[in-house]
Protein backbone atom coordinates (compact mmCIF):
# COMPACT_ATOMS: atom_id res chain seq x y z
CA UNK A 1 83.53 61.05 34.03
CA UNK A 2 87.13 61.69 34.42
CA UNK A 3 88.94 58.14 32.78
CA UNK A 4 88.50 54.56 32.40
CA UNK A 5 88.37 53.68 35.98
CA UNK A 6 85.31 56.35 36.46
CA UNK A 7 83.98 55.01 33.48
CA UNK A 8 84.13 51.55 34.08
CA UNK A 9 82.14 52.25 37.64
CA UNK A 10 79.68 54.10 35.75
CA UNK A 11 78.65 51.21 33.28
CA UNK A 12 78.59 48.71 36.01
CA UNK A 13 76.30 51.21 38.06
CA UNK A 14 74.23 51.58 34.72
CA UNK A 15 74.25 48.10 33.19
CA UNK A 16 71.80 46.63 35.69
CA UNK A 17 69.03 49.62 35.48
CA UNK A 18 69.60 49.09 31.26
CA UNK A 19 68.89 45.36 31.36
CA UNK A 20 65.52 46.72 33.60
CA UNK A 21 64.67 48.23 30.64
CA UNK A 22 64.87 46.07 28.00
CA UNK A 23 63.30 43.48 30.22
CA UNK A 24 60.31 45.29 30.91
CA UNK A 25 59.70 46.14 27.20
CA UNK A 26 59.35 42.60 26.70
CA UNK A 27 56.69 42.03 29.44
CA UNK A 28 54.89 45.29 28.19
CA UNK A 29 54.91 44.00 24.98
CA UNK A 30 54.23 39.83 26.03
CA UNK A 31 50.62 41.32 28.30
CA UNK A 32 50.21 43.51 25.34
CA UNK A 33 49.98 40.34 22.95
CA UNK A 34 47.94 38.82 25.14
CA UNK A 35 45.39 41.30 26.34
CA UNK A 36 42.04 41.66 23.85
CA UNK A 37 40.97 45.48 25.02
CA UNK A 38 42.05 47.41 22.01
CA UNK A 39 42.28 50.39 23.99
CA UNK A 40 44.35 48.41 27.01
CA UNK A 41 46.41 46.89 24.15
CA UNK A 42 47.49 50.21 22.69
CA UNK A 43 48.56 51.76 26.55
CA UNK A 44 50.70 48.73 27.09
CA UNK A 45 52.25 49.01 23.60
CA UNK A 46 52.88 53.02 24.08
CA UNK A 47 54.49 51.80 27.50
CA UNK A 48 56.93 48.52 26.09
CA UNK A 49 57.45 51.68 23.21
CA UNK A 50 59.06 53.72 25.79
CA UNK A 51 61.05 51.29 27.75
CA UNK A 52 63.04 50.40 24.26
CA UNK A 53 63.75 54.13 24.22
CA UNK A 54 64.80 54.40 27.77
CA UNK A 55 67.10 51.14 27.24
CA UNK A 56 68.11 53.73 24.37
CA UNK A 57 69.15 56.52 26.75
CA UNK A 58 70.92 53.97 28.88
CA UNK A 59 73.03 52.08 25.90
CA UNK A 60 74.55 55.20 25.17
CA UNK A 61 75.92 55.83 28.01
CA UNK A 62 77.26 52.23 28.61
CA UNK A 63 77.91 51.37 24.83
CA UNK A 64 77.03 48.10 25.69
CA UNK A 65 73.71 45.58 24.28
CA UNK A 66 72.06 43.91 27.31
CA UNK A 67 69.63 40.91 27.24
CA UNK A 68 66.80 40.58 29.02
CA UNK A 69 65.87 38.83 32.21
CA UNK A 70 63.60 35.95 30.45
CA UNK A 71 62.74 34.23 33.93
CA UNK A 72 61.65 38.18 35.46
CA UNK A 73 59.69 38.44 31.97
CA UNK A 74 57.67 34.88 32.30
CA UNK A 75 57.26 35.42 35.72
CA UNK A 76 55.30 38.70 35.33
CA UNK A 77 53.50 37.28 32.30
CA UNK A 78 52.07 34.85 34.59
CA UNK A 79 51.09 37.05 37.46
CA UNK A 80 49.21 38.99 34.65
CA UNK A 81 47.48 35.96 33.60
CA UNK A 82 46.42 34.69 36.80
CA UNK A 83 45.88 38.37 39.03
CA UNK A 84 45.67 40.64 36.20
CA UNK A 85 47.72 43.11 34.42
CA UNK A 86 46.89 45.96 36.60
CA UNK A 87 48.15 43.37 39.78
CA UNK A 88 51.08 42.74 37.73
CA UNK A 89 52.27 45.76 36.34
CA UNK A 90 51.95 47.43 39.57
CA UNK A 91 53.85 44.91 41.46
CA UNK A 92 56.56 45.35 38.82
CA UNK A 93 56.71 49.01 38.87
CA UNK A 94 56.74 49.15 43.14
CA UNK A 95 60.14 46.54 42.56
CA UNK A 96 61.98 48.78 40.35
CA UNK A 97 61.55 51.84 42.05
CA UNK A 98 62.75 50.30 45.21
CA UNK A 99 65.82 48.31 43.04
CA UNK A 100 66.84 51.86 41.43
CA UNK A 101 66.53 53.91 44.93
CA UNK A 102 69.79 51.48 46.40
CA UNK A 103 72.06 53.06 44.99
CA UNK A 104 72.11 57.01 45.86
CA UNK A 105 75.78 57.67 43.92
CA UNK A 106 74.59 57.94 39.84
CA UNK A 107 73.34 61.03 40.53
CA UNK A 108 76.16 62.39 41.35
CA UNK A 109 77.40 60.41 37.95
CA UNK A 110 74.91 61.37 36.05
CA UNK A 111 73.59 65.54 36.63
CA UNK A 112 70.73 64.61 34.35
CA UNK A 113 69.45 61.48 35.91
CA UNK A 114 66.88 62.67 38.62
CA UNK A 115 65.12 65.01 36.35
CA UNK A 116 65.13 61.85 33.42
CA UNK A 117 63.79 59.22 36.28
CA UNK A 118 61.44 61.56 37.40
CA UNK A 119 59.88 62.45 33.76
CA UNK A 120 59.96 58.25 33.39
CA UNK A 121 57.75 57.31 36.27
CA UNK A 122 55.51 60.66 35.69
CA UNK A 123 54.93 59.56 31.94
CA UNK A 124 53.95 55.69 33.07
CA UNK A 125 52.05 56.76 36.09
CA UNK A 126 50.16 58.66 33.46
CA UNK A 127 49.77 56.07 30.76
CA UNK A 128 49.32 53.21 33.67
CA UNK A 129 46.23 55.13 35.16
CA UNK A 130 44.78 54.86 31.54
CA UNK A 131 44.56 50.72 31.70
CA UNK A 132 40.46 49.90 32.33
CA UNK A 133 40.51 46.38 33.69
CA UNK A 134 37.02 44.93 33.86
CA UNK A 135 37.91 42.82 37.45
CA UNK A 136 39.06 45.93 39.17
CA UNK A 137 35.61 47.04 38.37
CA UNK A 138 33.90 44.97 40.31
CA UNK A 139 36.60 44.99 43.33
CA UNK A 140 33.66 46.40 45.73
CA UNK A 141 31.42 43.09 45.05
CA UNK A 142 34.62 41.06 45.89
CA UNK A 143 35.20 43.02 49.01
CA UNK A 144 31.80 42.87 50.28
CA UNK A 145 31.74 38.78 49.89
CA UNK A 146 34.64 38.39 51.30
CA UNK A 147 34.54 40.55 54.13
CA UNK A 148 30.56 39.66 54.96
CA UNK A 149 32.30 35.98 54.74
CA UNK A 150 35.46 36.31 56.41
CA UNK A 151 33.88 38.53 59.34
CA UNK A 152 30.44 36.53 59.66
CA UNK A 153 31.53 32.76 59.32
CA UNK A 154 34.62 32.47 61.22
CA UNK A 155 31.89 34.02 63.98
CA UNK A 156 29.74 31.65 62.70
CA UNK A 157 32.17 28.75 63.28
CA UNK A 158 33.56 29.73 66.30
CA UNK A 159 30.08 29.89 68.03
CA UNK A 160 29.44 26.24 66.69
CA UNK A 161 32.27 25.02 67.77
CA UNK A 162 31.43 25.35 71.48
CA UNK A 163 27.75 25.15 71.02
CA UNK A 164 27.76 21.90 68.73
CA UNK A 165 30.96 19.98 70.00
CA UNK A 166 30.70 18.29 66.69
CA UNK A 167 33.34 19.09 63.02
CA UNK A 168 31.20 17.01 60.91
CA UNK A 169 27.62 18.46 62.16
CA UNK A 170 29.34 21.90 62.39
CA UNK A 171 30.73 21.29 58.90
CA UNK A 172 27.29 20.82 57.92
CA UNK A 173 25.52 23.63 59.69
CA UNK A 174 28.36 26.06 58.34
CA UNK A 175 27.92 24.98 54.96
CA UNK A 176 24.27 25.13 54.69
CA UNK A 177 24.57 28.32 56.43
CA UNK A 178 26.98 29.55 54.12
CA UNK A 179 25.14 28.77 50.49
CA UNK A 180 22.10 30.39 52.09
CA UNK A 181 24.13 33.48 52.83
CA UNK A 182 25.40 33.54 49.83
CA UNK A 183 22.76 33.85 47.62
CA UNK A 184 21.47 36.26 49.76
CA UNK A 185 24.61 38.49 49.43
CA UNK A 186 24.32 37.98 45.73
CA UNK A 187 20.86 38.97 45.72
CA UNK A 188 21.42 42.18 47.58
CA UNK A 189 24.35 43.32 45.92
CA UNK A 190 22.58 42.47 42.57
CA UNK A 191 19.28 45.25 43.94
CA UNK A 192 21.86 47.35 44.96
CA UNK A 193 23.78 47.71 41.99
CA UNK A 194 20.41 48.32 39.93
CA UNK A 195 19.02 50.83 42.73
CA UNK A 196 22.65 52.67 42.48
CA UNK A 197 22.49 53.43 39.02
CA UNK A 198 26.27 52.90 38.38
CA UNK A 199 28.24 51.86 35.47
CA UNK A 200 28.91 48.06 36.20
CA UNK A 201 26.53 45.08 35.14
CA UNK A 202 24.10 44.35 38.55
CA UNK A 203 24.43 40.76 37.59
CA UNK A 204 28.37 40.09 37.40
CA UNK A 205 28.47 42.22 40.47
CA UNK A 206 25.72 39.90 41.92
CA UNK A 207 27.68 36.94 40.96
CA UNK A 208 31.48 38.21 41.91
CA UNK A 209 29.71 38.65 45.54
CA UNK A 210 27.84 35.15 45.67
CA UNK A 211 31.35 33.23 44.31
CA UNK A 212 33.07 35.61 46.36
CA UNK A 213 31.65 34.15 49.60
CA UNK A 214 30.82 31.06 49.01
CA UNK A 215 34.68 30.25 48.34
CA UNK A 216 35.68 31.87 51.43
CA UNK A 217 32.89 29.58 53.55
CA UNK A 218 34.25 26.25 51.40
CA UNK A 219 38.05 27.57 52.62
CA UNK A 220 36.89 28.14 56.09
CA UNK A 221 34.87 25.37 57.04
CA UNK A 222 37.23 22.45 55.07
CA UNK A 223 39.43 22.22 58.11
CA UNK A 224 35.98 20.81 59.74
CA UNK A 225 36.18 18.30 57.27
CA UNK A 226 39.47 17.12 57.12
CA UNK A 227 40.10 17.01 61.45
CA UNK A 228 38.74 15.27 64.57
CA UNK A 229 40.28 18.07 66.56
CA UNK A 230 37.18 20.48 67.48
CA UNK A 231 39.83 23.05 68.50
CA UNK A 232 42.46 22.02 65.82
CA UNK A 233 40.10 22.51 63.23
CA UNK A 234 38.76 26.39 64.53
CA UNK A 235 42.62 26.96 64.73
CA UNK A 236 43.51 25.94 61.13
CA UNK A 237 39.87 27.90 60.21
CA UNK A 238 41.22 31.24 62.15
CA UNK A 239 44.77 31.00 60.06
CA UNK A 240 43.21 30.72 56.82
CA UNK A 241 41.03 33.54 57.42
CA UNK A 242 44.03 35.55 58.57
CA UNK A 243 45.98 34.21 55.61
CA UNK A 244 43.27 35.11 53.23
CA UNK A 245 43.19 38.67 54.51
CA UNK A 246 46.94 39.23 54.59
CA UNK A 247 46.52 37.92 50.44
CA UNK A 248 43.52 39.94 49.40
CA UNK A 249 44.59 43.18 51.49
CA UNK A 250 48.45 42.90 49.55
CA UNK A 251 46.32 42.18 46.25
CA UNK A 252 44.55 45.31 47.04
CA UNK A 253 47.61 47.82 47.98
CA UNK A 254 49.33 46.92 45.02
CA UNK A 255 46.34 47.19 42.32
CA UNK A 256 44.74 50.25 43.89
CA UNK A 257 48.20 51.97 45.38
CA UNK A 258 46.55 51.83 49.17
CA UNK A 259 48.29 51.22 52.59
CA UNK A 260 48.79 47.49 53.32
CA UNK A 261 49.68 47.14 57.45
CA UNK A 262 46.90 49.29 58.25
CA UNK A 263 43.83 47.49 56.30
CA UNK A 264 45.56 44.42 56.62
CA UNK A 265 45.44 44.49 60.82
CA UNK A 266 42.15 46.24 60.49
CA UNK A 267 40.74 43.51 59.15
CA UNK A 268 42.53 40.99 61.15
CA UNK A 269 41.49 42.58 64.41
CA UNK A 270 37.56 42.64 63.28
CA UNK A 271 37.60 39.06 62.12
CA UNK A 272 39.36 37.64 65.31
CA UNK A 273 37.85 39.74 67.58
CA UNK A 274 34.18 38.86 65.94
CA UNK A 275 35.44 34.80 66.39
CA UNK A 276 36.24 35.34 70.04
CA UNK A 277 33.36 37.00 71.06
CA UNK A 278 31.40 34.47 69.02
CA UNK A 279 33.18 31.56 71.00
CA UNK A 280 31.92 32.90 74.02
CA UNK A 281 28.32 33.55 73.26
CA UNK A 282 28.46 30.00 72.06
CA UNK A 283 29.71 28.37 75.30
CA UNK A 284 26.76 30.75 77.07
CA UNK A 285 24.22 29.33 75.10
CA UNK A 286 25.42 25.85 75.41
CA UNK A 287 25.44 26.24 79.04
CA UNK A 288 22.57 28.37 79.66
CA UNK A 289 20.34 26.09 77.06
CA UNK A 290 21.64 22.46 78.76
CA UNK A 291 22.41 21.43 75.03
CA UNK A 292 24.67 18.48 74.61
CA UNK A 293 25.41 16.49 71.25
């Protein structure tokens, strides 16, 4: 630093990464509060720990006291409440690397800065990959219900739609269809998990499979319910399905650190491309059967 002008660039440059800081010691410490694992508890508290000492580093370079971003703080609280801390802290972590990789000039300001950053994110990558959340657990059952959902019903649907002419009786087929299928998706994921040996409880699993699809079919076939519109109501169906993919598949990336665009058209191209062939076999067998209702 070479005078006040330097120094007064340097402390603006600094001021936002310090108020980072001390705002994410606060939501490590808030999910910390709130989280009944002892062993969870004591990761998050060892992480909030070494924000406050990182807010440290920065407040002596800047000389300055910094308060917190409150609405940032609540806002992460309540991701953690509804998607989990794991969702949340991940999600939080991905923003402020990307916030403190804009500006490429501290360290040229700061010699010691790369090597400090870099001993930061290797220390809470560390502690992070000790957090044991019981719903990430039992991520395969929710997979497996929703893509056996997703992939089968909007098939499902799309074949009725053509073959039945018909949203309420359609409506009615899928859901009948749907319950069925979903206890038997519980049921087999429930013998699986006991056949498998592994560490999570067969009957959760069983049950995070069975709710898993059975809310996807509700989501899917309520667009039957609601329109007149055959076609209006397989469109709204074929969105929501592609809406609930793009939500689950960013859920995913940023909870288990995989690729997004990839899985997320993967998925996208097997559920459409399942609907339109489907549609067609439906409009064969309506033709090729003489059915009319």
């Amino acid at each position: 630093m070479q005078g006040p002008d330097t120094d007064a660039q340097l402390v603006k440059k600094i001021l936002p990464i310090q108020r980072s800081e001390i705002t994410e010691h606060h939501i490590y410490t808030k999910i910390a509060a709130a989280t009944p694992e002892p062993g969870n508890r004591d990761v998050l508290t060892r992480i909030a720990a070494q924000e406050l000492e990182h807010y440290g580093i920065w407040k002596r370079y800047t000389g300055q006291d910094v308060a917190p971003d409150w609405k940032r703080i609540w806002f992460y609280c309540l991701v953690a409440r509804i998607f989990g801390m794991t969702f949340a802290i991940k999600l939080m972590e991905g923003m402020e690397q990307h916030a403190q990789s804009v500006d490429q000039s501290l360290p040229d300001l700061i010699p010691e800065m790369p090597q400090m950053l870099a001993n930061e994110q290797a220390h809470e990558k560390d502690l992070i990959a000790l957090i044991d959340e019981e719903r990430l657990k039992y991520i395969g059952s929710v997979v497996l219900g929703l893509n056996d959902a997703l992939i089968e019903f909007t098939g499902t649907l799309a074949g009725l739609t053509f073959a039945l002419q018909n949203t309420r009786i359609i409506a009615m087929a899928g859901l009948i269809t749907g319950v069925a299928a979903s206890l038997s998706m519980g049921a087999s994921e429930y013998l699986s998990q006991r056949s498998d040996g592994r560490q999570t409880d067969p009957l959760k699993a069983s049950l995070y499979t069975g709710a898993t699809y059975i809310l996807t079919v509700v989501l899917l076939i309520l667009p039957y319910l609601l329109l007149q519109s055959l076609y209006g109501a397989l469109a709204l169906t074929l969105a929501g399905a592609v809406l609930v993919i793009l939500l689950f598949t960013f859920y995913i990336s940023v909870a288990k650190g995989l690729p997004f665009w990839r899985r997320f058209a993967e998925m996208a191209c097997i559920c459409l491309g399942i609907a339109a062939i489907s549609f067609v076999i439906g409009l064969v067998i309506r033709v090729f059967l003489n059915v009319s209702v």
